[in-house]
N, C-alpha and C. Protein backbone atom coordinates (compact mmCIF):
# COMPACT_ATOMS: atom_id res chain seq x y z
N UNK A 1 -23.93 143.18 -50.00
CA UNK A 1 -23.21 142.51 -48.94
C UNK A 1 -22.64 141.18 -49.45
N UNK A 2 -23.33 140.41 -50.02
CA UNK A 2 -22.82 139.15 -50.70
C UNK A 2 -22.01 139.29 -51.76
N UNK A 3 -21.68 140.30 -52.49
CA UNK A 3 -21.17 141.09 -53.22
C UNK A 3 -19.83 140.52 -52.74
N UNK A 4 -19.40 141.15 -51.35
CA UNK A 4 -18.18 141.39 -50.93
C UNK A 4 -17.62 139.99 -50.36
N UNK A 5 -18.38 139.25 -50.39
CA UNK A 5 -18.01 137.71 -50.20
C UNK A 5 -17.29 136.92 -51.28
N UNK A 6 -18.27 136.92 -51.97
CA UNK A 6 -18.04 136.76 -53.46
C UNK A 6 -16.65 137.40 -53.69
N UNK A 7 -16.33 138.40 -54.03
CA UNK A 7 -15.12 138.88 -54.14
C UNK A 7 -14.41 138.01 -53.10
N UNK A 8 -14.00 138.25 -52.06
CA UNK A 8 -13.29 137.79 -51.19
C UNK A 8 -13.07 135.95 -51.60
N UNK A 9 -13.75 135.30 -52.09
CA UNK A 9 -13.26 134.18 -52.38
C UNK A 9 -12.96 134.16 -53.58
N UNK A 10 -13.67 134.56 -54.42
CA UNK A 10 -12.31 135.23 -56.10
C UNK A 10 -10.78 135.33 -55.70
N UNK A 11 -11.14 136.41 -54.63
CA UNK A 11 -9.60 136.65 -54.38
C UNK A 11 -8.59 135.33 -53.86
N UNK A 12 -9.25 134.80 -52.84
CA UNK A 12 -8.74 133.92 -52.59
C UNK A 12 -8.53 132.60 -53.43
N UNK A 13 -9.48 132.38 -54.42
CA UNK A 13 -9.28 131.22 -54.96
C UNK A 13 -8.43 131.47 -56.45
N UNK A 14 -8.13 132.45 -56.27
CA UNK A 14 -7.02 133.67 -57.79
C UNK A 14 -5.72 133.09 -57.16
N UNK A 15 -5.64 133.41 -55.95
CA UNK A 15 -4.42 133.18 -55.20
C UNK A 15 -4.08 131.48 -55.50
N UNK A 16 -5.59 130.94 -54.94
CA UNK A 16 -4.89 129.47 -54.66
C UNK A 16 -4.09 129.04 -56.59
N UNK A 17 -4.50 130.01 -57.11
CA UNK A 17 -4.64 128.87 -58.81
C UNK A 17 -3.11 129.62 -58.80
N UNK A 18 -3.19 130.85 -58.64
CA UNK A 18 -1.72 131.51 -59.08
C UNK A 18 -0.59 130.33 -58.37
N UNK A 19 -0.61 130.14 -56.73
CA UNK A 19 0.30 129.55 -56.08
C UNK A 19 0.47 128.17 -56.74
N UNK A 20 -0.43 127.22 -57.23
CA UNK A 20 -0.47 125.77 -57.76
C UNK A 20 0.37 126.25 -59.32
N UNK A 21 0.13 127.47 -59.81
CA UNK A 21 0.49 127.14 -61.30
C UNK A 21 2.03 127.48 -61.13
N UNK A 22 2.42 128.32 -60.06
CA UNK A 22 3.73 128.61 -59.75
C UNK A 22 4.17 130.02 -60.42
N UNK A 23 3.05 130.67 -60.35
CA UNK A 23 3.04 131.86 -61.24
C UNK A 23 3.49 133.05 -60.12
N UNK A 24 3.30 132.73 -58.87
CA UNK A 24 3.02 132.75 -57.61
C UNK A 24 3.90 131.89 -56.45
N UNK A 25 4.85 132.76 -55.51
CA UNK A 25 5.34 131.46 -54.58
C UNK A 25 4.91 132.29 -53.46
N UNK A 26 3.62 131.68 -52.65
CA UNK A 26 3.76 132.05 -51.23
C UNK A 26 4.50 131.39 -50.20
N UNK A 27 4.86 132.26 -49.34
CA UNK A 27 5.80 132.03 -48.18
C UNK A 27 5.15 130.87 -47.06
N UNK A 28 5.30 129.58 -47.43
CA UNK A 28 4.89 128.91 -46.81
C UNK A 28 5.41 128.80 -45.11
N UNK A 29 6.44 129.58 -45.31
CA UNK A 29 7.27 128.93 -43.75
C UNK A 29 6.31 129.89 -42.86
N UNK A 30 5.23 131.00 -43.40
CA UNK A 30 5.06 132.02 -42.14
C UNK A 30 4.15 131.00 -41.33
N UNK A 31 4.42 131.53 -39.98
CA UNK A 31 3.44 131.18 -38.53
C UNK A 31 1.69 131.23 -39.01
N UNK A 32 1.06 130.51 -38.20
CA UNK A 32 -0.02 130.92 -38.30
C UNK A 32 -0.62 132.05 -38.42
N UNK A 33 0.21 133.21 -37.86
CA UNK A 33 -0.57 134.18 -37.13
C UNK A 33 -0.16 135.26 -38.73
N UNK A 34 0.40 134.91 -39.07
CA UNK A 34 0.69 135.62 -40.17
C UNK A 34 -0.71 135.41 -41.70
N UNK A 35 -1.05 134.20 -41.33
CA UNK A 35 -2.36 134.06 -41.54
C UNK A 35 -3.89 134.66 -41.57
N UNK A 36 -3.17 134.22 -39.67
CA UNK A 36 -5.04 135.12 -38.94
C UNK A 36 -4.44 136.55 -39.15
N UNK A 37 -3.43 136.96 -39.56
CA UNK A 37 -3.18 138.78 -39.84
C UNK A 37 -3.95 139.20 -41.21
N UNK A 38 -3.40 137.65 -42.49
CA UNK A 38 -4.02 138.33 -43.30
C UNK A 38 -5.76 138.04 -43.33
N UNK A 39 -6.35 137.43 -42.44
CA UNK A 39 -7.70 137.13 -42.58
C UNK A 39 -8.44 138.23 -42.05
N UNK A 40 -7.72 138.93 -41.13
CA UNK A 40 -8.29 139.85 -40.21
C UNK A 40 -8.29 140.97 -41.23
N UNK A 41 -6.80 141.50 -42.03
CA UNK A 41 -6.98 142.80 -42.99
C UNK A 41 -7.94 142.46 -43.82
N UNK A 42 -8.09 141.63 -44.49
CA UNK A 42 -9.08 141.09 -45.17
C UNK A 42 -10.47 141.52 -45.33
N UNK A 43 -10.53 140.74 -44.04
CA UNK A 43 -12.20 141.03 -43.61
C UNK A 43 -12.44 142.79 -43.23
N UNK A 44 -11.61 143.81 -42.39
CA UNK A 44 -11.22 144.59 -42.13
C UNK A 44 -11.27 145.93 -43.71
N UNK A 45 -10.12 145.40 -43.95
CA UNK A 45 -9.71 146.66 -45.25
C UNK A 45 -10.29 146.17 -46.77
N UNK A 46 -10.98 144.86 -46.80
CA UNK A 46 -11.63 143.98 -47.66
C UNK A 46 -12.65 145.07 -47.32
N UNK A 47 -13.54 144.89 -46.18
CA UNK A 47 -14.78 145.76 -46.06
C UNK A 47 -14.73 146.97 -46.62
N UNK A 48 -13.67 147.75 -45.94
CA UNK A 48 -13.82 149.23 -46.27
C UNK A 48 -13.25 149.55 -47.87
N UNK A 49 -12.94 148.62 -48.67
CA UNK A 49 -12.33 149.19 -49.95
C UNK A 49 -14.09 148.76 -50.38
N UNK A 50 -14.70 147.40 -50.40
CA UNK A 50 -16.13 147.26 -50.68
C UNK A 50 -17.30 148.89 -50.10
N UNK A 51 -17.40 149.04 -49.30
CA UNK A 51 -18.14 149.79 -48.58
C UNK A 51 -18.10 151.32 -49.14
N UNK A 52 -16.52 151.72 -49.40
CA UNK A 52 -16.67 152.76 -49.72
C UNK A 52 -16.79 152.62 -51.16
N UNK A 53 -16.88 151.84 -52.20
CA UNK A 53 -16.77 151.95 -53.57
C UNK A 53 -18.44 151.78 -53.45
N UNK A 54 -19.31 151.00 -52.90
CA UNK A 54 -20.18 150.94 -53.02
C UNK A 54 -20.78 152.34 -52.31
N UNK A 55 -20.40 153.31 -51.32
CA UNK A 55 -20.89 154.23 -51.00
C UNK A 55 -20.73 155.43 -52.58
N UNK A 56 -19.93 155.29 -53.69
CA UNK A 56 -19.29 156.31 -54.24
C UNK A 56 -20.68 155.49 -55.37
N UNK A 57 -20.91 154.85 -55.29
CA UNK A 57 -21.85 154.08 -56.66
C UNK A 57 -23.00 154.38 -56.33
N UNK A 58 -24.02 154.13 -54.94
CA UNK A 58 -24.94 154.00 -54.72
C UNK A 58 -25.21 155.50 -53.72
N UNK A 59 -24.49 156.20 -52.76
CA UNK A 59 -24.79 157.18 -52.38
C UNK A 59 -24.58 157.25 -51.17
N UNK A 60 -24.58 155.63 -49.95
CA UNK A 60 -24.45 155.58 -48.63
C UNK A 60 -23.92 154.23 -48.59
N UNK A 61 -23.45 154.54 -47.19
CA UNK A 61 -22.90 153.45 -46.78
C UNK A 61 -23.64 152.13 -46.07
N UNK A 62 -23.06 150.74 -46.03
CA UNK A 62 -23.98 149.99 -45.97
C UNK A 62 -24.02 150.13 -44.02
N UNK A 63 -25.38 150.05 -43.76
CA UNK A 63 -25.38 150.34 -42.22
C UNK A 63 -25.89 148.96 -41.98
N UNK A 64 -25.98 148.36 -40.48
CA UNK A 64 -26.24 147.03 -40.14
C UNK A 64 -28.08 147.01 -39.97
N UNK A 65 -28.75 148.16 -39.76
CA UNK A 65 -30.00 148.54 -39.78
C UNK A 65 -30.48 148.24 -41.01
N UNK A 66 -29.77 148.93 -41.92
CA UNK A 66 -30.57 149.19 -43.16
C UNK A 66 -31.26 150.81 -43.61
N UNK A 67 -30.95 151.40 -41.94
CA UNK A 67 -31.28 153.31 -42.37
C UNK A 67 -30.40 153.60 -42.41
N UNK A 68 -29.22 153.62 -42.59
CA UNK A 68 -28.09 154.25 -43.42
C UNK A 68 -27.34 155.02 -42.16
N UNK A 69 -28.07 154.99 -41.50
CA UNK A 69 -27.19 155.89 -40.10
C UNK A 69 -26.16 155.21 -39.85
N UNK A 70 -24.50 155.92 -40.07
CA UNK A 70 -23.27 155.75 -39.78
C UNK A 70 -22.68 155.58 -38.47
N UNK A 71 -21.81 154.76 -38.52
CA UNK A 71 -21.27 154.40 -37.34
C UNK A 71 -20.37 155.37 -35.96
N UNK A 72 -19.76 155.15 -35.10
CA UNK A 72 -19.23 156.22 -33.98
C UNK A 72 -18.20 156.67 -35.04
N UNK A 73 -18.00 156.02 -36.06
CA UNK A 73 -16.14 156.58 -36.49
C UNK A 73 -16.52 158.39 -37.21
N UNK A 74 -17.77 158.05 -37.66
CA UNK A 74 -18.12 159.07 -38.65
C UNK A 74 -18.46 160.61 -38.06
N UNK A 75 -18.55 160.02 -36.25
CA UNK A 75 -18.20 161.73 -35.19
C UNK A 75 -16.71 162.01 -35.14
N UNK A 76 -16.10 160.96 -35.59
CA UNK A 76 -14.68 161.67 -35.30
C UNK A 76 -13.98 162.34 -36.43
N UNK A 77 -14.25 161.41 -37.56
CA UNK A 77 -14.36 162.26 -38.94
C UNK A 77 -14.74 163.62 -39.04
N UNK A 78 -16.12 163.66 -38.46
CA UNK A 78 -16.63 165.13 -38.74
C UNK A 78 -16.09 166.15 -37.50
N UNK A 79 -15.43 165.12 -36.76
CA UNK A 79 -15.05 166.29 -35.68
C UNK A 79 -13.79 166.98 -36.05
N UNK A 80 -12.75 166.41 -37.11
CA UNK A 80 -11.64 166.98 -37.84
C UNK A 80 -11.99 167.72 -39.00
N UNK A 81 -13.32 168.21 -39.32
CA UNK A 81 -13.91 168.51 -40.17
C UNK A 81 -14.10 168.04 -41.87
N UNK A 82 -14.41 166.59 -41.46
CA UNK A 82 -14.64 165.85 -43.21
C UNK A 82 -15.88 165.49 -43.03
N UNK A 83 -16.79 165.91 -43.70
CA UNK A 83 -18.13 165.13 -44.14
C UNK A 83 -17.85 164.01 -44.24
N UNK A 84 -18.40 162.91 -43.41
CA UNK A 84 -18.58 161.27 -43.75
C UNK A 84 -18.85 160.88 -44.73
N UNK A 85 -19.82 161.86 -45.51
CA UNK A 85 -20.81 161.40 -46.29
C UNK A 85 -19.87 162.23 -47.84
N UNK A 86 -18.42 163.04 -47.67
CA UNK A 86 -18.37 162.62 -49.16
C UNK A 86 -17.34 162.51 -49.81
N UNK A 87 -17.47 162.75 -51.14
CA UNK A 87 -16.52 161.68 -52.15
C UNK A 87 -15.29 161.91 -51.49
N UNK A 88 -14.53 162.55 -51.05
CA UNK A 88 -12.85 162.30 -50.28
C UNK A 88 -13.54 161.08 -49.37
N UNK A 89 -14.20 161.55 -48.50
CA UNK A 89 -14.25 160.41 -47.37
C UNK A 89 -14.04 158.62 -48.30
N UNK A 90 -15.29 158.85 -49.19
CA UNK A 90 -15.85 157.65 -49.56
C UNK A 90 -14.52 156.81 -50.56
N UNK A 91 -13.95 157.99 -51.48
CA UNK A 91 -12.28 157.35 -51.18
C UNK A 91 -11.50 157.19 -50.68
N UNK A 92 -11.23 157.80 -49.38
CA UNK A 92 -10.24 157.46 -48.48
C UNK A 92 -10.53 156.12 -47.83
N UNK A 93 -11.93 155.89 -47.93
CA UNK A 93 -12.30 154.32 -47.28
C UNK A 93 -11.90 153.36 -48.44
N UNK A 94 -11.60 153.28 -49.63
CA UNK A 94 -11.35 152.75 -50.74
C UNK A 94 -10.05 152.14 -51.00
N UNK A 95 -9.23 153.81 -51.07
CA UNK A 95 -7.68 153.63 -50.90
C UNK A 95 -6.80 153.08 -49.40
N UNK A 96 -7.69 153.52 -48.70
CA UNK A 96 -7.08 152.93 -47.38
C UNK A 96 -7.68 151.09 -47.40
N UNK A 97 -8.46 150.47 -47.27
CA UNK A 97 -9.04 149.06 -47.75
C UNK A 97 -8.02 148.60 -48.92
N UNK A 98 -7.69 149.01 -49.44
CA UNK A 98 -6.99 148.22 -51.07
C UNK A 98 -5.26 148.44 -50.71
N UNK A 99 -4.98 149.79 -49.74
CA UNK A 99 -3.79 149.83 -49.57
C UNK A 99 -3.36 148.52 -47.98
N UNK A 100 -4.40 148.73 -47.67
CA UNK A 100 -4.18 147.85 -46.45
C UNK A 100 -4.30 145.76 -46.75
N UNK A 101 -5.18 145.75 -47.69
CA UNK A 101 -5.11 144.58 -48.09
C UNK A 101 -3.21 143.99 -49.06
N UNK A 102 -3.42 144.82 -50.07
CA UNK A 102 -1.63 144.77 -50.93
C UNK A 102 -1.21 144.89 -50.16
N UNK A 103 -0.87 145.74 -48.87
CA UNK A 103 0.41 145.28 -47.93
C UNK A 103 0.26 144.43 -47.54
N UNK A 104 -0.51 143.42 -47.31
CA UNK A 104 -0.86 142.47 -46.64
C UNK A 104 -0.21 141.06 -47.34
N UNK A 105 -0.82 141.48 -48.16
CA UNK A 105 -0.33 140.28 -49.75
C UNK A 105 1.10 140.15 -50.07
N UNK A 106 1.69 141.34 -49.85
CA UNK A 106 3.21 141.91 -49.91
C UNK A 106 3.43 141.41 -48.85
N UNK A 107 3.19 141.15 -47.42
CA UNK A 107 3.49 140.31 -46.28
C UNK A 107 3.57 138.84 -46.47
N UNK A 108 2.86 138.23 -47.20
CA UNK A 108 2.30 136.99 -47.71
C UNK A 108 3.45 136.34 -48.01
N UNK A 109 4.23 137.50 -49.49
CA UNK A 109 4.55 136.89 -50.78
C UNK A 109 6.11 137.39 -50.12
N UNK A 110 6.64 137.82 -48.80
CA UNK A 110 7.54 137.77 -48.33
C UNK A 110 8.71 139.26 -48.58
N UNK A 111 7.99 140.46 -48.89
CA UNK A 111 8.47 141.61 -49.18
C UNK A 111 9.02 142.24 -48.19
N UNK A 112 10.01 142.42 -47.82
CA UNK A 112 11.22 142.72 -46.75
C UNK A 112 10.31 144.31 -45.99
N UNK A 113 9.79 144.94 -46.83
CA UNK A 113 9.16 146.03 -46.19
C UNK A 113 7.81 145.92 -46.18
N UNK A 114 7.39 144.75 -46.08
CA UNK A 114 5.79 144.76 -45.82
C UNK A 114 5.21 145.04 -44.30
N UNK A 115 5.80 144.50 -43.69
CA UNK A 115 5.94 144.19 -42.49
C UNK A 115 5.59 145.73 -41.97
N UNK A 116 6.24 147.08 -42.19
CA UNK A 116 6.09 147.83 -41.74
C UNK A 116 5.17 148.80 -42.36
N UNK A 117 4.43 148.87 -43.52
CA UNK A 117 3.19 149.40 -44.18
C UNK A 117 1.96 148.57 -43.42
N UNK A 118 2.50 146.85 -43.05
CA UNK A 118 0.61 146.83 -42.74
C UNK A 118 0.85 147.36 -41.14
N UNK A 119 2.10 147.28 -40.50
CA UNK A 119 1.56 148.31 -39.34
C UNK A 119 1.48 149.47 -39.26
N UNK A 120 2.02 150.44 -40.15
CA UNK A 120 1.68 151.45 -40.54
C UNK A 120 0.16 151.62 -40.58
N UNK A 121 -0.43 150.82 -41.81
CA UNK A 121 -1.90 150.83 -41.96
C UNK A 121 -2.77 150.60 -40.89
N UNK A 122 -1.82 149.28 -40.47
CA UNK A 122 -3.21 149.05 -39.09
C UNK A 122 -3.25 150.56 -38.11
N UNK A 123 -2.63 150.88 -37.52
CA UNK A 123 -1.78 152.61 -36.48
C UNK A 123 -3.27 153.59 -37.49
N UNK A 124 -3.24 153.34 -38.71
CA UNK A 124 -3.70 154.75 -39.35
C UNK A 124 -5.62 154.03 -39.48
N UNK A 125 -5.58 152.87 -39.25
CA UNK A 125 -7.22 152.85 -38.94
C UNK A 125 -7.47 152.49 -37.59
N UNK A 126 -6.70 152.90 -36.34
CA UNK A 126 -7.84 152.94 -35.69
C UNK A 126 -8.52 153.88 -35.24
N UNK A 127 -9.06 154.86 -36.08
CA UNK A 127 -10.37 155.40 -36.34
C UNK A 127 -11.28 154.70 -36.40
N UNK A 128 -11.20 154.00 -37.24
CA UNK A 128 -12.70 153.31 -37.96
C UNK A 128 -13.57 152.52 -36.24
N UNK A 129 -13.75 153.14 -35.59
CA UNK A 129 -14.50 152.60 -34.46
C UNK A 129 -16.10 152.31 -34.81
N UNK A 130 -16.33 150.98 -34.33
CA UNK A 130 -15.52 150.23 -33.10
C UNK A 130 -15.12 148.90 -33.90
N UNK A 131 -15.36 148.48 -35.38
CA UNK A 131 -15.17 147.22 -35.67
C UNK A 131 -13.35 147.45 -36.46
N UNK A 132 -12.90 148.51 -36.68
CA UNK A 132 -12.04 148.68 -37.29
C UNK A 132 -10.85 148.89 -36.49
N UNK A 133 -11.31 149.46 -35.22
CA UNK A 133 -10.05 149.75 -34.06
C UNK A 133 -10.09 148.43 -33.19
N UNK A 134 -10.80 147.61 -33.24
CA UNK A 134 -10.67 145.66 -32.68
C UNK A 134 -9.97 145.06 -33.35
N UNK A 135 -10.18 144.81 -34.83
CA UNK A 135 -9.39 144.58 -35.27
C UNK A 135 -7.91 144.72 -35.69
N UNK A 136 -7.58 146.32 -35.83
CA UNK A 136 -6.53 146.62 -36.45
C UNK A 136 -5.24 146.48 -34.69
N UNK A 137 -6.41 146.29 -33.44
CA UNK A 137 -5.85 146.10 -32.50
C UNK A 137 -4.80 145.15 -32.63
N UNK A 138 -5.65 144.23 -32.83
CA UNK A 138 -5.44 142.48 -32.96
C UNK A 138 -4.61 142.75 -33.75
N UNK A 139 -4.15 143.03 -34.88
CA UNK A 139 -3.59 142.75 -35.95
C UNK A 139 -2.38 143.58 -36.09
N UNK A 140 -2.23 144.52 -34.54
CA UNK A 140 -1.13 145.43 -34.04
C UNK A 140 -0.18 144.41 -33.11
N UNK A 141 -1.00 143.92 -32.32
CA UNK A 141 -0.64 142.63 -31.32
C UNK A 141 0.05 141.83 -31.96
N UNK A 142 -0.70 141.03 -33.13
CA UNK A 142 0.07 140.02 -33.66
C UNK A 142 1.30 140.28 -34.09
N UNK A 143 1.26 141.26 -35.03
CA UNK A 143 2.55 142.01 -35.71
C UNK A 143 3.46 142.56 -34.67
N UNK A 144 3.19 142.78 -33.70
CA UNK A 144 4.20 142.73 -32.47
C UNK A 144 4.71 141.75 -31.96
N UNK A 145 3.90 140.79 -31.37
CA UNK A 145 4.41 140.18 -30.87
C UNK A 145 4.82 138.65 -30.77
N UNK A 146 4.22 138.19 -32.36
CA UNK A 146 4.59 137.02 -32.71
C UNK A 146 5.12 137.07 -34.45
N UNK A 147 4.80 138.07 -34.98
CA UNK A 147 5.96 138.34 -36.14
C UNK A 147 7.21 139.28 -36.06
N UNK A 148 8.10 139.16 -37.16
CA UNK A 148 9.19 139.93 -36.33
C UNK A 148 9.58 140.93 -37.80
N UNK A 149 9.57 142.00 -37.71
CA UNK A 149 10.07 143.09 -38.45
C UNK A 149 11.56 141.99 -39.49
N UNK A 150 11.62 142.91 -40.29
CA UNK A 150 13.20 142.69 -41.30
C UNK A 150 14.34 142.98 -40.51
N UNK A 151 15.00 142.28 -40.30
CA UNK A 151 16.74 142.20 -40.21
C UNK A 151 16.20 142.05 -37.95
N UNK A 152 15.33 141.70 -37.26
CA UNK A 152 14.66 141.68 -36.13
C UNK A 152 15.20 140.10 -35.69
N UNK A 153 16.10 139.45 -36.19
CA UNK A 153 16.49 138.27 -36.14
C UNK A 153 15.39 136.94 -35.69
């Protein structure tokens, strides 16, 4: 679990050195909310690229108990018929987390089509119930209604 913290401020403090050395120009003019969007994928698709790489290493996923028993998302999974429990699943939580974070970054760094992959992404997790469909809520909201799509004037 501290694992994924750790990372998460690597990442972030990679960013801050890239933006100071100019190796890097982030889009300073975005709104706040373009911010709390990327803090939310973050924490969000940050988790699930951690969670499932660590499910593909160690065998399960990290549960808030500690008995490994999976969350509501993992009845709906199995109700389309995918085992929760394997290696597709445990990469699709991987690739979806890492694809959802880079669009994000691609939102950041001001990529004319970012805008519509992280809502894309957010639309395609809310499965992940219940901490993944709150968020990707929020982060549907924002991208609606206080950022504005390409050529959206």
């Amino acid at each position: 679990m501290y694992l994924y913290w750790i990372l998460a401020a690597c990442v972030v403090i990679l960013s801050l050195a890239l933006h100071l050395t100019g190796m890097v120009e982030f889009d300073t003019g975005l709104p706040w909310t373009a911010w709390l969007v990327a803090g939310l994928v973050l924490l969000s698709g940050g988790w699930m690229a951690f969670d499932g790489g660590r499910a593909l290493v160690v065998g399960s996923y990290v549960s808030p108990d500690g008995s490994g028993r999976l969350g509501p998302w993992a009845a709906l999974v199995s109700a389309v018929g995918i085992d929760p429990l394997s290696t597709l699943m445990k990469c699709v939580f991987i690739a979806y987390g890492s694809a959802y974070v880079a669009s994000t970054m691609a939102l950041l760094l001001g990529f004319p089509s970012a805008w519509w992959f992280v809502v894309a992404i957010a639309m395609l997790g809310l499965w992940y119930v219940p901490f993944g469909t709150v968020i990707n809520l929020i982060v549907l909201l924002l991208m609606m209604l206080t950022l504005r799509p390409p050529g959206a004037g």
